[in-house]
C-alpha atoms as a PDB file:
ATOM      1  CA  UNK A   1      15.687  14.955 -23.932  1.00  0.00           C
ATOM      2  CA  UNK A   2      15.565  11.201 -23.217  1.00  0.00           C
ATOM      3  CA  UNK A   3      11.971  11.722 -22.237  1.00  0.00           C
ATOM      4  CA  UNK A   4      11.472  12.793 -25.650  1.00  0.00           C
ATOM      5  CA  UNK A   5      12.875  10.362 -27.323  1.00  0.00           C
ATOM      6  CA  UNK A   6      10.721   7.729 -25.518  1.00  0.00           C
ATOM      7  CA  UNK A   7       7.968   9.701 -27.023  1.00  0.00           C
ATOM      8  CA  UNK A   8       9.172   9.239 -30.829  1.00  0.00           C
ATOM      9  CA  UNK A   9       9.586   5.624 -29.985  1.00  0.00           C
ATOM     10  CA  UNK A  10       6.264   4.612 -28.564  1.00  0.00           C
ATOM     11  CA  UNK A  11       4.682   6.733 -31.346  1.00  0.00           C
ATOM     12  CA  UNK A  12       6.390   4.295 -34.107  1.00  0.00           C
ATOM     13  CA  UNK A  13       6.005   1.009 -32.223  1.00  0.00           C
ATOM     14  CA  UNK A  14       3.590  -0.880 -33.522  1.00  0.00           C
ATOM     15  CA  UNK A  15       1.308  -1.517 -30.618  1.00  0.00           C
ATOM     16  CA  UNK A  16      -0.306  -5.352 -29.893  1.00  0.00           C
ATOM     17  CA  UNK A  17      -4.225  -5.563 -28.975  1.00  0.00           C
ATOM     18  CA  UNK A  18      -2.419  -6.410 -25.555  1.00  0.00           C
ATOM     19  CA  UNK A  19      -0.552  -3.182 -25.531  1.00  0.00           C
ATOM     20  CA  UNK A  20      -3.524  -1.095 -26.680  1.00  0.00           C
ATOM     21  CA  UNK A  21      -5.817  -2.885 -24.027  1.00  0.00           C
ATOM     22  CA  UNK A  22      -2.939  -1.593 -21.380  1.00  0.00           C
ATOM     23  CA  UNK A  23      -2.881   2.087 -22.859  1.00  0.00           C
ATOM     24  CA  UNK A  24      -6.447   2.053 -22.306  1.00  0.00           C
ATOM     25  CA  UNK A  25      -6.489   0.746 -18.539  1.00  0.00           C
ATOM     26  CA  UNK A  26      -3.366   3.333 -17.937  1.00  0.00           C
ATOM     27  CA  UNK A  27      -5.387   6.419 -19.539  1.00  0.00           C
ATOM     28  CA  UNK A  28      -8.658   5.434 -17.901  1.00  0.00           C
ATOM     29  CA  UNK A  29      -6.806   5.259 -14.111  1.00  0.00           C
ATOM     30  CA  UNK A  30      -3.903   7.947 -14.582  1.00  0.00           C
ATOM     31  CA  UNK A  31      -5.491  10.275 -16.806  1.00  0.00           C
ATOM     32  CA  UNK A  32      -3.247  10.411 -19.584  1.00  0.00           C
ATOM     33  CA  UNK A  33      -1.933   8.228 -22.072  1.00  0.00           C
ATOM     34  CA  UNK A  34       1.975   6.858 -21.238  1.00  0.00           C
ATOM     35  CA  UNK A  35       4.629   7.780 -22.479  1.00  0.00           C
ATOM     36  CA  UNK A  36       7.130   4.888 -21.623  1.00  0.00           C
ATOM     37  CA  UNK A  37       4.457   1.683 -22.186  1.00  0.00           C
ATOM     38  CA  UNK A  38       7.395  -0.451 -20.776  1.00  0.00           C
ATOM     39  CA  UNK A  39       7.197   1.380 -17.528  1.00  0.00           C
ATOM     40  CA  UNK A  40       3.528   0.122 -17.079  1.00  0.00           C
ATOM     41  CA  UNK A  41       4.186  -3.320 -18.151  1.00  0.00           C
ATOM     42  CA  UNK A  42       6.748  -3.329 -15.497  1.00  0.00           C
ATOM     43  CA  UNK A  43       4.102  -1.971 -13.060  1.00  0.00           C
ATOM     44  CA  UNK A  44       2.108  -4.666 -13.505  1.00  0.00           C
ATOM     45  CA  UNK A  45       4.302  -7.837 -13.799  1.00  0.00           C
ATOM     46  CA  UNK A  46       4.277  -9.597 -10.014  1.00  0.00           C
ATOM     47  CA  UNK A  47       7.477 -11.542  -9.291  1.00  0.00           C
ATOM     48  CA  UNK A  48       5.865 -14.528  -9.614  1.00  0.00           C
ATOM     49  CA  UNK A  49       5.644 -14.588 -12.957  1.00  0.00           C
ATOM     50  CA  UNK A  50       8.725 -13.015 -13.817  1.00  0.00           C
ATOM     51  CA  UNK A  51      11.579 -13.661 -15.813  1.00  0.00           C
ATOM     52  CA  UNK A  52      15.299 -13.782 -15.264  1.00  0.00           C
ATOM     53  CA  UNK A  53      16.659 -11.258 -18.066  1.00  0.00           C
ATOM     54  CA  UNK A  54      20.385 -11.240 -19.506  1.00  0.00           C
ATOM     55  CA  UNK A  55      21.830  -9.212 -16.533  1.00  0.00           C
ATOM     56  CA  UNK A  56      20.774 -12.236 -14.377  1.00  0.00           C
ATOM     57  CA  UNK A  57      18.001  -9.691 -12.587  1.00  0.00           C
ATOM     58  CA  UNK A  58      13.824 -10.712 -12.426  1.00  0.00           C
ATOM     59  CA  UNK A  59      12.092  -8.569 -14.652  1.00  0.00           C
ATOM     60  CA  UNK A  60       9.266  -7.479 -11.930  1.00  0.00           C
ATOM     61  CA  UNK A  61       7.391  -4.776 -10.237  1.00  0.00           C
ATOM     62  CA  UNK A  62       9.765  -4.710  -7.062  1.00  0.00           C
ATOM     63  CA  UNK A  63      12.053  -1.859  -8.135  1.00  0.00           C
ATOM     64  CA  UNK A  64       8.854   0.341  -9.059  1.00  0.00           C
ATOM     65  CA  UNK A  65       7.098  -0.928  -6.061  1.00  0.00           C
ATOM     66  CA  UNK A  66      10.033   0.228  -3.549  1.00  0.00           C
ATOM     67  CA  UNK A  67      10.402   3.708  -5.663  1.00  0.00           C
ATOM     68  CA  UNK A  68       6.596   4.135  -5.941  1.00  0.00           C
ATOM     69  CA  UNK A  69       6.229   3.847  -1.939  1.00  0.00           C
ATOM     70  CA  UNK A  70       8.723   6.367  -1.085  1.00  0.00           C
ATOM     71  CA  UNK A  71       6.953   8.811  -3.780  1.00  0.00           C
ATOM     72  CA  UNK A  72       3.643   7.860  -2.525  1.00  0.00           C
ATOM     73  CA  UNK A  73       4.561   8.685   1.195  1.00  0.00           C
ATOM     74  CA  UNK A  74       6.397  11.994   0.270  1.00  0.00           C
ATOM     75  CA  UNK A  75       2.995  13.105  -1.240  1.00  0.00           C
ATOM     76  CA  UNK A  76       0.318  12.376   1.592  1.00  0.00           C
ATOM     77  CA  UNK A  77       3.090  13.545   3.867  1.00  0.00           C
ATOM     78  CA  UNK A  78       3.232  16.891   2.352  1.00  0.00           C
ATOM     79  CA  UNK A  79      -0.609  16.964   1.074  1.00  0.00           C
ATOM     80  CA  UNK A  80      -1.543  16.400   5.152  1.00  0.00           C
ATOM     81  CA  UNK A  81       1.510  18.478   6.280  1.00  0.00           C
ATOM     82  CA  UNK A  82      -0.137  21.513   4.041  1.00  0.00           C
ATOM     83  CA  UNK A  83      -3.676  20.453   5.074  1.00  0.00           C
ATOM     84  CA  UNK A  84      -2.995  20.567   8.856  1.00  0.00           C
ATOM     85  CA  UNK A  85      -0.636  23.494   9.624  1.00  0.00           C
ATOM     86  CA  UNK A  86      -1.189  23.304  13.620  1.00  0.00           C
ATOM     87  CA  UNK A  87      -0.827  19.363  13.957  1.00  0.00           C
ATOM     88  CA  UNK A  88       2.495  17.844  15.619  1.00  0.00           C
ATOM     89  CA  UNK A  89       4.483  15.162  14.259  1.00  0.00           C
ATOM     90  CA  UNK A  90       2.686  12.204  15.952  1.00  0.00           C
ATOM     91  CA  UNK A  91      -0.816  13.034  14.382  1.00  0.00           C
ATOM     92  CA  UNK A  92       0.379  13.218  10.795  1.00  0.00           C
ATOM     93  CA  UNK A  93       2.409  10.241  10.832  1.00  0.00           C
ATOM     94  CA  UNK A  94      -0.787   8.294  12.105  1.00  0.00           C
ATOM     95  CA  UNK A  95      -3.033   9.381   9.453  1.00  0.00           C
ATOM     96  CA  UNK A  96      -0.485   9.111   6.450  1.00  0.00           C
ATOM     97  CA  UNK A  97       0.044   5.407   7.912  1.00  0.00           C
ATOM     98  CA  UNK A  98      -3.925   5.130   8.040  1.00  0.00           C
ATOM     99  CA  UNK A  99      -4.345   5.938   4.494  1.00  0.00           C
ATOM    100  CA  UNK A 100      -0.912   4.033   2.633  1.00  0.00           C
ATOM    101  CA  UNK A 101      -1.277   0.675   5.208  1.00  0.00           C
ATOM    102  CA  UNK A 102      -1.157  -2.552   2.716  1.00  0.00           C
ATOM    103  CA  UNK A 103      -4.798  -3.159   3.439  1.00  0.00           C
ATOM    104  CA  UNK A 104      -5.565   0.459   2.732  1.00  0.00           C
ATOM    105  CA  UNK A 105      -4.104   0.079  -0.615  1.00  0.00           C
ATOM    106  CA  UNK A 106      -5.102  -2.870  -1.860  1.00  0.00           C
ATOM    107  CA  UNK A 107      -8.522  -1.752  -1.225  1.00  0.00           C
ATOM    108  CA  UNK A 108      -7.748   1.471  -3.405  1.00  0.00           C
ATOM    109  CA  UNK A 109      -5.618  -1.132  -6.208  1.00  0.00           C
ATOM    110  CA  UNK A 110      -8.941  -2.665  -6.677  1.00  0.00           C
ATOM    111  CA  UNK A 111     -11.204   0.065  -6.536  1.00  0.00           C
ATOM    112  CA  UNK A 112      -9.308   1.677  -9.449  1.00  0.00           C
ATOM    113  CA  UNK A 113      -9.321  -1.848 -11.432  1.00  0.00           C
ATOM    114  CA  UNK A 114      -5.598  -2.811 -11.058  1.00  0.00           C
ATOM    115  CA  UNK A 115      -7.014  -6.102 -10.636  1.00  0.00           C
ATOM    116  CA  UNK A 116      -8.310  -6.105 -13.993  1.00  0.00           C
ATOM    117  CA  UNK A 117      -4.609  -5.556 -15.299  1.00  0.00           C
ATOM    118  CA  UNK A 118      -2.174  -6.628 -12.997  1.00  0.00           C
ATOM    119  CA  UNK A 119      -0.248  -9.864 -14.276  1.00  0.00           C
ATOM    120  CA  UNK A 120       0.634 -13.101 -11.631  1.00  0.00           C
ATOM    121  CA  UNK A 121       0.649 -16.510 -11.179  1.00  0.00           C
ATOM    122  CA  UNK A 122      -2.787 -17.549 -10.489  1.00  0.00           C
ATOM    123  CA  UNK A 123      -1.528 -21.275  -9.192  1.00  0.00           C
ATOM    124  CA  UNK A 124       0.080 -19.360  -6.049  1.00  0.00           C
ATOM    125  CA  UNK A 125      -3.018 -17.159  -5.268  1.00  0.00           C
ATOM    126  CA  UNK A 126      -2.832 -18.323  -1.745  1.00  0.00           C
ATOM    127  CA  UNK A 127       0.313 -17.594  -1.174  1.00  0.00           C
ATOM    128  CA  UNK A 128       1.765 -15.018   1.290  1.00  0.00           C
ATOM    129  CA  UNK A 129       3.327 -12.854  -1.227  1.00  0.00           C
ATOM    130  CA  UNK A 130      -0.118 -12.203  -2.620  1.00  0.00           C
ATOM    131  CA  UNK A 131      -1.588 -10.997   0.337  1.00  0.00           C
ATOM    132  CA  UNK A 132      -1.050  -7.631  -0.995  1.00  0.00           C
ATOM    133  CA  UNK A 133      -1.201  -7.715  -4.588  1.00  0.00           C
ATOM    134  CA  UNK A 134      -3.314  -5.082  -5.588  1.00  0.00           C
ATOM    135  CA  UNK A 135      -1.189  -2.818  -2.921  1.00  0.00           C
ATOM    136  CA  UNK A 136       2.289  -3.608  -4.223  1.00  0.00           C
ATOM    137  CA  UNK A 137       1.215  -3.173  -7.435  1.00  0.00           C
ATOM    138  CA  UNK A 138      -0.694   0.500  -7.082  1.00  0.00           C
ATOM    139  CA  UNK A 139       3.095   1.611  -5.285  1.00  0.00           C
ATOM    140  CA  UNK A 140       4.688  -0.041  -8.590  1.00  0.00           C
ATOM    141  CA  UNK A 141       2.294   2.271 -10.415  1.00  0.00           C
ATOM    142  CA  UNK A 142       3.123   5.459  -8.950  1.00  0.00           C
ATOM    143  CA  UNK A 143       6.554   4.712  -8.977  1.00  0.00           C
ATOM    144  CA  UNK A 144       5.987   4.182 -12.922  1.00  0.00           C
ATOM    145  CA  UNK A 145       3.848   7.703 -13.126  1.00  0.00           C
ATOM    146  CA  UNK A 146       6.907   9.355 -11.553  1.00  0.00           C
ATOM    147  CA  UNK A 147       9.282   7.994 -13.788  1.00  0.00           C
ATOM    148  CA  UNK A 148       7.460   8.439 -17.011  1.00  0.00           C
ATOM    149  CA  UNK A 149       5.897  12.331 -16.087  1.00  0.00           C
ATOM    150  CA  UNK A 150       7.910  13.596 -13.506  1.00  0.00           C
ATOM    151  CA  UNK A 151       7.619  14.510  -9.846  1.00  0.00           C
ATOM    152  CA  UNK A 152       4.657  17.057 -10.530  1.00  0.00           C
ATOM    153  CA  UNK A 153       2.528  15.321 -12.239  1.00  0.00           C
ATOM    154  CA  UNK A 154       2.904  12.325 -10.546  1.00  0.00           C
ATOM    155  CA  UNK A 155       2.001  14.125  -6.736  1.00  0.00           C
ATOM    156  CA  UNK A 156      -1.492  15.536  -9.318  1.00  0.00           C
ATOM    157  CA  UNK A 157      -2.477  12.045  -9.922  1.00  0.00           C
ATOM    158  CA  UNK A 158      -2.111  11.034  -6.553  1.00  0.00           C
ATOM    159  CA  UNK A 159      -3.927  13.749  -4.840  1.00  0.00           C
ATOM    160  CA  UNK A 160      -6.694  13.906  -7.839  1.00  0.00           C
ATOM    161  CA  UNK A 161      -6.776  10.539  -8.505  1.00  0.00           C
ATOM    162  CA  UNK A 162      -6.550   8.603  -5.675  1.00  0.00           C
ATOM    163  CA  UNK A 163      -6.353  10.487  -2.283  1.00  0.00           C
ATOM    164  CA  UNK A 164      -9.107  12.945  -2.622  1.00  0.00           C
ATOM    165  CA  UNK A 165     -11.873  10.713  -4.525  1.00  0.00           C
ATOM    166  CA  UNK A 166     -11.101   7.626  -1.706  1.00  0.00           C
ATOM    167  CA  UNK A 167      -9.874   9.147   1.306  1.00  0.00           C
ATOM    168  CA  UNK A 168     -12.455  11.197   4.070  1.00  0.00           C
ATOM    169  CA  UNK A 169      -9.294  12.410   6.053  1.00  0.00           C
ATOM    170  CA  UNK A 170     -12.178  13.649   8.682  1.00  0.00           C
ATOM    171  CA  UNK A 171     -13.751  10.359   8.624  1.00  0.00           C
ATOM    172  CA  UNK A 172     -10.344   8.739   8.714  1.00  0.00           C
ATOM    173  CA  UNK A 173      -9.620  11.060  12.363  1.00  0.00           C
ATOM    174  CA  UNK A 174     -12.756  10.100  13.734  1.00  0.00           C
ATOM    175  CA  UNK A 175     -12.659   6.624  13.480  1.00  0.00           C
ATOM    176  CA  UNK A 176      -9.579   5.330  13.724  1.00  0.00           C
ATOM    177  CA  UNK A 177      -8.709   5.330  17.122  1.00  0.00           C
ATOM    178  CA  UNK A 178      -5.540   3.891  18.748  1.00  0.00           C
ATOM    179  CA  UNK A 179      -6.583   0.834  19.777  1.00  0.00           C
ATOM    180  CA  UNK A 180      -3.054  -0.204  21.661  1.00  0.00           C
ATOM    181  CA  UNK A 181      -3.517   3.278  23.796  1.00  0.00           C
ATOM    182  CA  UNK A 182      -6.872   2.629  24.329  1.00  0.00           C
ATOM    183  CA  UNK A 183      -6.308  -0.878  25.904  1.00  0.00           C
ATOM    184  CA  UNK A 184      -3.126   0.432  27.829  1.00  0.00           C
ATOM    185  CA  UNK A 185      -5.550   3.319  29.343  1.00  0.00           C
ATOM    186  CA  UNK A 186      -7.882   0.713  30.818  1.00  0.00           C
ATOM    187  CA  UNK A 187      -5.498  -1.622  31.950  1.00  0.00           C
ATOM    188  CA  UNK A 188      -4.129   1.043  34.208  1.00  0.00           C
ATOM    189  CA  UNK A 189      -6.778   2.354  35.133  1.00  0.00           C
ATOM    190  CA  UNK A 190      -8.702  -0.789  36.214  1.00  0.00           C
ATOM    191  CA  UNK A 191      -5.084  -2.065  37.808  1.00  0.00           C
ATOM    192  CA  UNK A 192      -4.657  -5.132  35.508  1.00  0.00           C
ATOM    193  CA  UNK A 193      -1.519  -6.465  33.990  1.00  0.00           C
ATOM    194  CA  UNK A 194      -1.718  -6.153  30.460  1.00  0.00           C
ATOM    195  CA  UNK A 195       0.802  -7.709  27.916  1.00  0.00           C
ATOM    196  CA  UNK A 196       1.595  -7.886  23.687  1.00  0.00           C
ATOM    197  CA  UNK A 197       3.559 -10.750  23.054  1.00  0.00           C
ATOM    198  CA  UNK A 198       4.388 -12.124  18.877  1.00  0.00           C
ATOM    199  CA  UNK A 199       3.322 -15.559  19.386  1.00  0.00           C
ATOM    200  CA  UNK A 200       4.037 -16.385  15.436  1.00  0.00           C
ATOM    201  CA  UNK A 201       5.864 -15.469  12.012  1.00  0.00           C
ATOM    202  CA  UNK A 202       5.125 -16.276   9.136  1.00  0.00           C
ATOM    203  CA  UNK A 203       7.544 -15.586   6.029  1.00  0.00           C
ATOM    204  CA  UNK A 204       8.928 -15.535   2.139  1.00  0.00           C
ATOM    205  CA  UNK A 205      10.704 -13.715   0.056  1.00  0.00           C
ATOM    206  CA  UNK A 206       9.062 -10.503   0.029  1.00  0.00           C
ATOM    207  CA  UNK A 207       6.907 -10.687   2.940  1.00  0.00           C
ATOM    208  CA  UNK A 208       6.172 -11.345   6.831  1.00  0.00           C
ATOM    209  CA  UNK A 209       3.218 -11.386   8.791  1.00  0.00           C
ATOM    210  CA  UNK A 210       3.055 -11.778  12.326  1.00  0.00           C
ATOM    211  CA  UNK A 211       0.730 -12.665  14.707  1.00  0.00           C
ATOM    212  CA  UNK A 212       0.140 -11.043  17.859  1.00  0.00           C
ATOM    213  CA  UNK A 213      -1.468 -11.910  21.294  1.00  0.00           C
ATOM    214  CA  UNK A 214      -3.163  -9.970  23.847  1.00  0.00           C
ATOM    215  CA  UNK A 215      -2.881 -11.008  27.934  1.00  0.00           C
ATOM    216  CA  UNK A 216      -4.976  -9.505  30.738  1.00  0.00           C
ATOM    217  CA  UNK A 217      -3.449 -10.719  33.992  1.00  0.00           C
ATOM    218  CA  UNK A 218      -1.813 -13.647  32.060  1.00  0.00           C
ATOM    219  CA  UNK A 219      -4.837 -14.978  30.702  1.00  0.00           C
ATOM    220  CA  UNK A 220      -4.719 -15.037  26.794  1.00  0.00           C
ATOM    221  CA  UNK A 221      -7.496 -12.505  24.684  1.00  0.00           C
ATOM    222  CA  UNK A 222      -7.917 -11.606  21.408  1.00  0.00           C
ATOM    223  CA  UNK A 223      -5.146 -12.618  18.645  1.00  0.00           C
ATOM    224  CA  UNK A 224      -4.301  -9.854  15.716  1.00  0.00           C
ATOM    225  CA  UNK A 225      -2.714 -10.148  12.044  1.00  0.00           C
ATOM    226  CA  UNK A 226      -0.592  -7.798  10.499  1.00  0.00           C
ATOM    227  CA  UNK A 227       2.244  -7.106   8.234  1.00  0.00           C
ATOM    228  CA  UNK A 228       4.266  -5.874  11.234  1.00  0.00           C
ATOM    229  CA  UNK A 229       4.530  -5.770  14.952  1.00  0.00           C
ATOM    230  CA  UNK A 230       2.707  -2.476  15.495  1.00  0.00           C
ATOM    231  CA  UNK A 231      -0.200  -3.538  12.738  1.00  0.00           C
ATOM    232  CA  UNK A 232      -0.355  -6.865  14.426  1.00  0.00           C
ATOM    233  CA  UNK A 233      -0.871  -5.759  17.929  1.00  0.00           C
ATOM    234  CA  UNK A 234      -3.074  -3.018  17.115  1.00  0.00           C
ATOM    235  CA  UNK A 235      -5.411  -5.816  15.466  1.00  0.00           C
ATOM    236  CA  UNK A 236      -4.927  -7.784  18.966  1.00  0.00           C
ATOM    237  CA  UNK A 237      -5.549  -4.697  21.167  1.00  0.00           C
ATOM    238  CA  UNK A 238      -8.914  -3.609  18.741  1.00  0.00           C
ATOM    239  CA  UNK A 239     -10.197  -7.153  18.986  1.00  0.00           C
ATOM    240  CA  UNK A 240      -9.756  -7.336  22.498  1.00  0.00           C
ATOM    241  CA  UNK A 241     -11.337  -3.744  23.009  1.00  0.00           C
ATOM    242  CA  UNK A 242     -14.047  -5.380  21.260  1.00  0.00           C
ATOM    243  CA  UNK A 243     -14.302  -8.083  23.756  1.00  0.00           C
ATOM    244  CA  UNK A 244     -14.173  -5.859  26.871  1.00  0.00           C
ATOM    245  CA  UNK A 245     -16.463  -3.134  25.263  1.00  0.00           C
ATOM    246  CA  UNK A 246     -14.424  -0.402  25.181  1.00  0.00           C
ATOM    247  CA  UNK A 247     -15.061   1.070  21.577  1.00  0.00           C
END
C-alpha cells in the first residue's frame, strides 16, 4: 500500500533536469526506473556534503550504506552457498569477503558509473573517508533497491547486475591465495620466527585504516594497508611473499 502510494507521488512530481538526469543513471545501472527518487538521492549524497535536517540527523548515505551491506552480503552468501553445495564454512566466507572487500567494490561503483552520479565534497577528496567512495556508495545503492522493490528484486539486480557480469568466482579461487597462510607455511617450515605486528592507525569519523608490518627473525619486511587488521596483514604477508618469491 505505501509502496503504492510512492508510485502516485513520483508520477505527479514535477521532475527537475537534475532529477530526470538521476532517473536516467538509476534505470541505466538497476534496470528499472525508481519508484521512491528520494531513496536514490539519498544513495548518492556522501556525508560530507550533507545537511543537518529538523530532527537534528545528517541527511546522508550512511543509513542506506549500513542496510545495503547487510543485504549485499546475505545475497553472495546465499548465491555462493547455492553455487557450492559441498564447500565448508571457511571457503565461502573467503570468497564472499573476496568479492564485497572495499577495494572490490569501489572498483565495481566505478565500473557501473556511480562516479558519474555520486554527490561529495570535492575540497576533501584526499581525505580518509573517501578512500572508499564509490564502495560506500554502491552498498547505499542496494540498500536503496531493497527498500524501493523489495527483497526479490533487489537479490535479481545484484546477481544480474553486478555479481555475474564482474565477478569470475573460478578466477576469483584460483588466484587469490591466502597470503598470511602462505607466509606462516614457510616460516615453519624453513624454522624462522615470523611476526604481524599494527605498527599504525589512522582514523575519522567513519573510517580506519591500519598499517601492518611483517618480521622474519626480527628483522622488519614488507609493510601492508588495509581497512582492518586481517586486510592489512594480508597486504604485509603478500608483499613480503613477493619479496621471498613464494607466489
Amino acid at each position: 500500500m505505501r509502496r503504492g502510494v510512492t508510485r502516485l507521488v513520483n508520477i505527479f512530481r514535477k521532475k527537475s533536469q537534475k532529477d530526470k538526469r538521476l532517473i536516467t543513471a538509476i534505470t541505466t545501472i538497476v534496470g528499472s526506473k525508481p519508484f521512491n527518487l528520494k531513496l536514490y538521492e539519498l544513495a548518492i549524497k556522501h556525508s560530507s556534503i550533507a545537511k543537518v535536517n529538523s530532527k537534528g540527523l545528517k541527511e546522508s548515505n550512511e543509513r542506506l550504506e549500513y542496510l545495503g551491506d547487510a543485504i549485499l552480503g546475505a545475497i553472495v552468501a546465499d548465491y555462493l552457498f547455492k553455487t557450492f553445495p559441498f564447500k565448508e564454512e571457511g571457503f565461502l566466507t573467503e570468497i564472499r569477503a573476496r568479492i564485497v572487500n572495499r577495494e572490490s567494490l569501489n572498483n565495481l561503483g566505478k565500473k557501473i558509473g556511480l562516479n558519474q552520479v555520486v554527490e561529495y565534497d570535492q575540497n576533501k577528496k584526499g581525505n580518509l573517508s573517501h578512500k572508499s567512495l564509490y564502495g560506500d556508495t554502491l552498498e547505499a545503492l542496494v540498500g536503496a533497491v531493497y527498500l524501493d522493490k523489495g527483497y526479490r528484486f533487489c537479490s535479481k539486480f545484484v546477481l544480474e547486475k553486478l555479481i555475474i557480469p564482474y565477478f569470475d568466482i573460478n578466477e576469483i579461487i584460483r588466484s587469490n591465495p591466502n597470503w598470511k597462510s602462505k607466509i606462516i607455511e614457510w616460516s615453519q617450515k624453513e624454522n624462522k620466527d615470523l611476526k604481524f605486528e599494527i605498527i599504525a592507525v589512522k582514523s575519522d569519523k567513519q573510517h580506519r585504516e591500519f598499517t601492518a608490518q611483517v618480521y622474519i627473525n626480527e628483522e622488519p619486511m614488507a609493510t601492508g594497508i588495509g581497512s582492518s587488521k586481517k586486510r592489512a596483514e594480508q597486504s604485509a604477508a603478500q608483499k613480503t611473499c613477493e619479496l621471498l618469491n613464494l607466489e
